[in-house]
N, C-alpha and C. Protein backbone atom coordinates (compact mmCIF):
# COMPACT_ATOMS: atom_id res chain seq x y z
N UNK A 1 -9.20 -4.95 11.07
CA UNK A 1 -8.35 -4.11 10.26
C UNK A 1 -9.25 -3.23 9.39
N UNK A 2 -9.16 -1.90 9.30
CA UNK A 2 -9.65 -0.72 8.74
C UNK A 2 -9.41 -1.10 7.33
N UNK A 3 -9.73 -0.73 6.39
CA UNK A 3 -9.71 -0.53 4.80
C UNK A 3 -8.22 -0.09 4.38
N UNK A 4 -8.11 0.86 5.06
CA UNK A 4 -6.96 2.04 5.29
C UNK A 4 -5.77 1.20 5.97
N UNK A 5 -5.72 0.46 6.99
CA UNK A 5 -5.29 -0.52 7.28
C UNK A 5 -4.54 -1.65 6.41
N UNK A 6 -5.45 -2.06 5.57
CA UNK A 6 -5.91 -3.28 4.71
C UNK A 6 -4.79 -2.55 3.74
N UNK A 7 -5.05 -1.43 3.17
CA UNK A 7 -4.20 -1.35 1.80
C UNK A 7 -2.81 -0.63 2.29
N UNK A 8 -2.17 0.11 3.21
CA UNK A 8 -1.22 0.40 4.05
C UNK A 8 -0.49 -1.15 3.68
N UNK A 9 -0.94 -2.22 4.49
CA UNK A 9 -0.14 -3.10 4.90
C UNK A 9 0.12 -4.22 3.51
N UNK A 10 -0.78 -4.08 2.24
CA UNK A 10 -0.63 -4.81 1.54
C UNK A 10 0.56 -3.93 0.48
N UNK A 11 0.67 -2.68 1.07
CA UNK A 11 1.52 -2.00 0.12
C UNK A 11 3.21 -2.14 0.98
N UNK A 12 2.95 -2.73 2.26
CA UNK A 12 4.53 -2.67 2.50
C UNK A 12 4.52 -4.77 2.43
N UNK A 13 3.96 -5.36 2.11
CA UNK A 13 3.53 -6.68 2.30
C UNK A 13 4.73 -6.42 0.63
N UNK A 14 3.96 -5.89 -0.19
CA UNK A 14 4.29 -5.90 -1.77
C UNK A 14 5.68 -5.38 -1.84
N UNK A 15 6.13 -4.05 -1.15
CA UNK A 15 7.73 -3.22 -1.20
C UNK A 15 8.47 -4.50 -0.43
N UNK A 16 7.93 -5.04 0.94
CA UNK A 16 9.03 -5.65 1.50
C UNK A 16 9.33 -7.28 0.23
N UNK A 17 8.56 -7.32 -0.63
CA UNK A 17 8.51 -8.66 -1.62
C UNK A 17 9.86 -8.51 -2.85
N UNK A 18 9.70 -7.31 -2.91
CA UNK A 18 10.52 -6.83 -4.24
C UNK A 18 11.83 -6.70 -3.54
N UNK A 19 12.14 -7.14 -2.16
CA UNK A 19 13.66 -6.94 -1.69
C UNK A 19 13.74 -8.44 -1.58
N UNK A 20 13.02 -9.35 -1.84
CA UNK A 20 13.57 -10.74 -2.04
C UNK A 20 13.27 -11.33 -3.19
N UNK A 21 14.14 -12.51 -3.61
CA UNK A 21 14.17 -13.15 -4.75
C UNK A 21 13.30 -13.82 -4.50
N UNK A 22 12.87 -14.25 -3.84
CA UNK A 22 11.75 -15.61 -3.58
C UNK A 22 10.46 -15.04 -3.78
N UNK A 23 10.03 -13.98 -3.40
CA UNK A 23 8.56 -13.11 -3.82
C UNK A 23 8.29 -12.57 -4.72
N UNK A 24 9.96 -12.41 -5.89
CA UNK A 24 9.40 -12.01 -7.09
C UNK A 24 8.29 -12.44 -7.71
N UNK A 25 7.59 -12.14 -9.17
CA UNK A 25 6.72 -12.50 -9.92
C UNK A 25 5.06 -12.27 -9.22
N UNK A 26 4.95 -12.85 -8.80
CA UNK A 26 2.94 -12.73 -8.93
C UNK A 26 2.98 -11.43 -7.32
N UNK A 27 3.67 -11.79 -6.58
CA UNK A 27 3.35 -10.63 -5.48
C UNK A 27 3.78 -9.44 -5.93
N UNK A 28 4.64 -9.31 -6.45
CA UNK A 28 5.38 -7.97 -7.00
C UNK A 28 4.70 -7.25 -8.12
N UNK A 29 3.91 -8.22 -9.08
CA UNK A 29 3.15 -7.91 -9.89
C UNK A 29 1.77 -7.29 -9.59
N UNK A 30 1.14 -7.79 -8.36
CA UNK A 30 -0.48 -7.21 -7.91
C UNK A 30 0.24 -6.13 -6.62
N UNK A 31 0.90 -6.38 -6.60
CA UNK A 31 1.56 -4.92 -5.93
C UNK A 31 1.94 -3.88 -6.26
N UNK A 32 2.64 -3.99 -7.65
CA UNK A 32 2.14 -2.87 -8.99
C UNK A 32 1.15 -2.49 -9.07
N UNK A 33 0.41 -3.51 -9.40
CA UNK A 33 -1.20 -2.80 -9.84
C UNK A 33 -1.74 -2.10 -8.63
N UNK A 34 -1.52 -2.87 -7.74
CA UNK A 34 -2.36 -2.09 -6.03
C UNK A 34 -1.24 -0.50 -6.61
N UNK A 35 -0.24 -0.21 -6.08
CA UNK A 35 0.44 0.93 -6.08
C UNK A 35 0.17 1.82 -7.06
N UNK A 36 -0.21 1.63 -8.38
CA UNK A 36 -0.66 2.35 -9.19
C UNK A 36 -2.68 2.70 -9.45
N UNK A 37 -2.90 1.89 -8.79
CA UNK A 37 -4.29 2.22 -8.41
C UNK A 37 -4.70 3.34 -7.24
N UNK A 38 -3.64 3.39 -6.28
CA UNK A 38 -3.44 4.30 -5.52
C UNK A 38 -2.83 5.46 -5.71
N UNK A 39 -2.05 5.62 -6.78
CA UNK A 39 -1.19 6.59 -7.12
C UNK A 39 -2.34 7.11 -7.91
N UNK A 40 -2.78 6.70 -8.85
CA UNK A 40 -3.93 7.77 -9.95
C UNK A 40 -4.99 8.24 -8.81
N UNK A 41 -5.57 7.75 -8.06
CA UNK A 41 -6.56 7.94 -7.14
C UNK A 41 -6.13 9.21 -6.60
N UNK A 42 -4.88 8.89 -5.55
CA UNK A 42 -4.18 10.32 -5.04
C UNK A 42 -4.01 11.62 -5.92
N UNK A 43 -3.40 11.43 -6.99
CA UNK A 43 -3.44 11.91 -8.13
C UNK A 43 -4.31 12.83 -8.53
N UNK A 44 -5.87 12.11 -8.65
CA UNK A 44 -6.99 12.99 -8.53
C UNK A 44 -7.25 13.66 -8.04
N UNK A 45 -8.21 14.99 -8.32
CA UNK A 45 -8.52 16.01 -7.22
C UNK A 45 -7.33 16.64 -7.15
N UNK A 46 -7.75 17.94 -6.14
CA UNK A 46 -6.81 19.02 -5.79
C UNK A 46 -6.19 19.23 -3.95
N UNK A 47 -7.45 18.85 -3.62
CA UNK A 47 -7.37 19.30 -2.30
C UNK A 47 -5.77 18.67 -1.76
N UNK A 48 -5.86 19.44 -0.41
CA UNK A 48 -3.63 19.05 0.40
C UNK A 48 -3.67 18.07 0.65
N UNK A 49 -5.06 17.12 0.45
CA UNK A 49 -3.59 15.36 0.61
C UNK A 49 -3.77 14.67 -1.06
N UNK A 50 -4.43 15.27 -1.19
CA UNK A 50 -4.09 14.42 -2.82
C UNK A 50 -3.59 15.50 -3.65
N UNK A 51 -3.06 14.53 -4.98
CA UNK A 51 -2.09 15.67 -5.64
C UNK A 51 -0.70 15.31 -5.42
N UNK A 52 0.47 16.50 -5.28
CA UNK A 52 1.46 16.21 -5.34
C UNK A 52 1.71 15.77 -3.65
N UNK A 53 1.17 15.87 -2.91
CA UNK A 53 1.52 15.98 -1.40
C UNK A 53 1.49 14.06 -1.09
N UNK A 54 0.28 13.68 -2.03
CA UNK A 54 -0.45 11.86 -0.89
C UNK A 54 0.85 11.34 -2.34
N UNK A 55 1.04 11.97 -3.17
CA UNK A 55 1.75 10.98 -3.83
C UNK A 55 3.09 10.48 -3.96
N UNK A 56 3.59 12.42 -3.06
CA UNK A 56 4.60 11.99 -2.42
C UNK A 56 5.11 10.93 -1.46
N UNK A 57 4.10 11.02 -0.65
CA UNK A 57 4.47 10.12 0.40
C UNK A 57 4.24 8.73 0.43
N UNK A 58 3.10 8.19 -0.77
CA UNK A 58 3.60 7.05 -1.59
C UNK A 58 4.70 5.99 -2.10
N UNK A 59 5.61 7.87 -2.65
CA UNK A 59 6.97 6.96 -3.18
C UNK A 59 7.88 7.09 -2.25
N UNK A 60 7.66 8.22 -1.01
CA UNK A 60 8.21 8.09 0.49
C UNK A 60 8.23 6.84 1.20
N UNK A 61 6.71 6.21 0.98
CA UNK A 61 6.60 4.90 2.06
C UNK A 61 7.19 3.80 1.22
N UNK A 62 7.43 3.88 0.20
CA UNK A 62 8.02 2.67 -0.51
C UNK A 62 9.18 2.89 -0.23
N UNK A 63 10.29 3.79 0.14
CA UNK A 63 11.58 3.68 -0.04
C UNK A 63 11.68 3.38 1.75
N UNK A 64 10.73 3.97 2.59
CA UNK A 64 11.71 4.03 3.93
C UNK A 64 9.66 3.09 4.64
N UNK A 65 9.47 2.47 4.69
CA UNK A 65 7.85 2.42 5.15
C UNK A 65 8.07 2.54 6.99
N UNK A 66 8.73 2.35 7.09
CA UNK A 66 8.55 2.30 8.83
C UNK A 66 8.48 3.69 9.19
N UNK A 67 9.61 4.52 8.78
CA UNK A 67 9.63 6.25 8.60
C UNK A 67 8.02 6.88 8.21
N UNK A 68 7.71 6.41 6.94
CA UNK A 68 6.41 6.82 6.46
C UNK A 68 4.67 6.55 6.66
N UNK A 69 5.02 5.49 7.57
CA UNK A 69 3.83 4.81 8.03
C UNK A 69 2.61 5.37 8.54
N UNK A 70 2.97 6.23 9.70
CA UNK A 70 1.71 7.30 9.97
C UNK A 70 1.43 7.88 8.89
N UNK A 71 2.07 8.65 8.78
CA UNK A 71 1.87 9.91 7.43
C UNK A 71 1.00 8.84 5.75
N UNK A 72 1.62 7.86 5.75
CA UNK A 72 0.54 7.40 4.67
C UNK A 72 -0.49 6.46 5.20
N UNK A 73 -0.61 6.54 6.16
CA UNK A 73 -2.46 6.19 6.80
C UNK A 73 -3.36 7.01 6.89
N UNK A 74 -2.40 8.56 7.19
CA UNK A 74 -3.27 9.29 7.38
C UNK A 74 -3.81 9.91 5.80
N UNK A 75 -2.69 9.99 4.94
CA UNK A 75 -3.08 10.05 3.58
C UNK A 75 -4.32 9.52 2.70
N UNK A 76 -4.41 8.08 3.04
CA UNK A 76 -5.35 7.43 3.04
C UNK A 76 -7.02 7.24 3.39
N UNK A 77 -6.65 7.76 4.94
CA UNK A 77 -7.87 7.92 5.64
C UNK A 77 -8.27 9.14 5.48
N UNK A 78 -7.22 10.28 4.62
CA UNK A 78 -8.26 11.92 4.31
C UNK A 78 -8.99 11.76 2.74
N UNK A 79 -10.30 11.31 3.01
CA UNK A 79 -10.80 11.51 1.81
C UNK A 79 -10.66 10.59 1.03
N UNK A 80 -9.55 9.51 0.83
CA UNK A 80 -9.45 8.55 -0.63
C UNK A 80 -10.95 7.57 -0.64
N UNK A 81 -11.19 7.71 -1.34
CA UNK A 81 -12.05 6.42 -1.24
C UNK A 81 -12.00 5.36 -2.06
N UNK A 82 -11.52 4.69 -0.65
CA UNK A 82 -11.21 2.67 -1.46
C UNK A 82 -12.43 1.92 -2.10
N UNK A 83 -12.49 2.42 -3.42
CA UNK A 83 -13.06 2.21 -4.08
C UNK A 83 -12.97 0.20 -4.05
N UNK A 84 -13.66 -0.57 -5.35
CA UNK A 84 -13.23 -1.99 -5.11
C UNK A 84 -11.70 -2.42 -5.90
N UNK A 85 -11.48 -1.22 -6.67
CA UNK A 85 -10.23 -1.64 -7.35
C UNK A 85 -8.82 -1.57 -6.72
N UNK A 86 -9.25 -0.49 -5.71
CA UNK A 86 -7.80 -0.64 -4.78
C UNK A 86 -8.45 -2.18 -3.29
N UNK A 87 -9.23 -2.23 -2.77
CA UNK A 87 -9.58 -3.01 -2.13
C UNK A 87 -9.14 -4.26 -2.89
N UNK A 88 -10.05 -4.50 -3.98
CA UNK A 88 -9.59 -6.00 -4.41
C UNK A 88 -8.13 -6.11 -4.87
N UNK A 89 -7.45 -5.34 -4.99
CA UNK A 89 -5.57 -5.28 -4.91
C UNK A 89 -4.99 -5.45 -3.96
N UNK A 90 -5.43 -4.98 -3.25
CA UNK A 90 -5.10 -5.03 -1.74
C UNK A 90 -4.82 -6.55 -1.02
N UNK A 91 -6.28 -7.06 -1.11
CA UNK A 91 -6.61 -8.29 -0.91
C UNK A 91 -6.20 -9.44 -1.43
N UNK A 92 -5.56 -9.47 -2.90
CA UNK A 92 -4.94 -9.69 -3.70
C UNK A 92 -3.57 -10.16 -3.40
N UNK A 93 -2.59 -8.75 -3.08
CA UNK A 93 -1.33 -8.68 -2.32
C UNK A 93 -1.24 -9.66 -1.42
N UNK A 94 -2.19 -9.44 -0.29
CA UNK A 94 -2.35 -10.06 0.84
C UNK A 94 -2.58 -11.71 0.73
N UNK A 95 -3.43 -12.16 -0.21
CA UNK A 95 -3.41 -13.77 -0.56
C UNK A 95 -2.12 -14.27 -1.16
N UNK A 96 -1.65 -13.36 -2.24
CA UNK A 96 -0.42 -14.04 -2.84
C UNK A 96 0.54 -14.32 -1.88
N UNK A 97 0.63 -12.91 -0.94
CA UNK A 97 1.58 -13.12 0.12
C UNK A 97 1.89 -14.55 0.94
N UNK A 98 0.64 -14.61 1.27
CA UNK A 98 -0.06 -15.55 2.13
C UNK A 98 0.98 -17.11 1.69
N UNK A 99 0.74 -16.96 0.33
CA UNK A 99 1.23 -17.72 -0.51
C UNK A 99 2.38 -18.40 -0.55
N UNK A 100 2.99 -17.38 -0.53
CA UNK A 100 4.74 -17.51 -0.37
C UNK A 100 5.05 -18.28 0.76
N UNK A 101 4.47 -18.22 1.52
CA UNK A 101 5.11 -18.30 3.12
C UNK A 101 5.36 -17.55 4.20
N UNK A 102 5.03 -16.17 3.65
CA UNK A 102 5.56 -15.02 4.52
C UNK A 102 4.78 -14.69 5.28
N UNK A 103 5.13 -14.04 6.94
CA UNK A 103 4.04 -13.95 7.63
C UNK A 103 4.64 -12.89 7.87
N UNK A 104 4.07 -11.20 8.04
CA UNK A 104 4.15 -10.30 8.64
C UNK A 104 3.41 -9.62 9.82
N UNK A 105 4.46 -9.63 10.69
CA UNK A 105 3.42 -9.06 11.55
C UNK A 105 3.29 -7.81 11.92
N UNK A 106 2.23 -7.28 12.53
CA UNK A 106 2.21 -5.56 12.02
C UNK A 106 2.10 -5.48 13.68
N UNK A 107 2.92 -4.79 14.57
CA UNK A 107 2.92 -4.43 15.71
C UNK A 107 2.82 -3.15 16.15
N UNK A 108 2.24 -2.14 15.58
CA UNK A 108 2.08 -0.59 15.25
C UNK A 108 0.39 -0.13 16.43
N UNK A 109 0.90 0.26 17.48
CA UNK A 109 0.01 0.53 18.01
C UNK A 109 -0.21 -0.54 19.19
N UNK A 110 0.38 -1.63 19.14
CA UNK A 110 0.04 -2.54 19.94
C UNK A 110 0.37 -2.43 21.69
C-alpha cells in the first residue's frame, strides 16, 4: 500500500466510523485529526490541486467516498507531501480501527 493509499483508506476507515455508534470516540477522534492535517496541508500553496480545488474534494470524499475515490488519490499523489503528521494519523486511524473489530476491505483495482 502506497502512502497515498495508506491515508485515502484511513480517511474512509474514519467517515465510514462516524456512521456507526459502536466506532464513535477514539476512531472518530484521530480521524479528525488525520482530516484536518490534510485539509491545512491542501490548503497550502497555490498551485490546481491544492487550495480550493484538493479541499474540495476532501469534503466531497467524506460525503459520497466511493464517488470521490479516484479524484482524491489523485489529489494526494499531486504534490502533497505526507509529511509524518499525516502518516502517523493515518496509521493511527488504521490501528484504532483495527480495534473495534472492523475489517475493511478495499477491492479498488483488484
Amino acid at each position: 500500500m502506497t502512502e497515498v493509499e495508506l491515508v485515502a483508506t484511513a480517511l474512509a476507515m474514519g467517515a465510514a466510523a462516524g456512521l456507526t455508534d459502536t466506532s464513535r470516540g477514539v476512531v472518530q477522534d484521530l480521524h479528525t485529526v488525520l482530516r484536518e492535517a490534510v485539509r491545512r496541508r491542501l490548503s497550502a500553496g497555490g498551485d490546481g490541486v491544492r487550495g480550493g480545488y484538493g479541499v474540495r474534494v476532501l469534503h466531497a470524499y467524506e460525503t459520497d467516498p466511493d464517488v470521490w475515490h479516484t479524484r482524491l488519490l489523485q489529489v494526494l499523489a499531486s504534490g502533497l507531501e505526507m509529511d509524518e503528521e499525516i502518516l502517523g494519523a493515518a496509521r493511527a486511524v488504521l490501528r484504532a480501527d483495527r480495534r473495534t473489530g472492523h475489517v475493511i476491505v478495499d477491492v479498488v483495482g483488484s
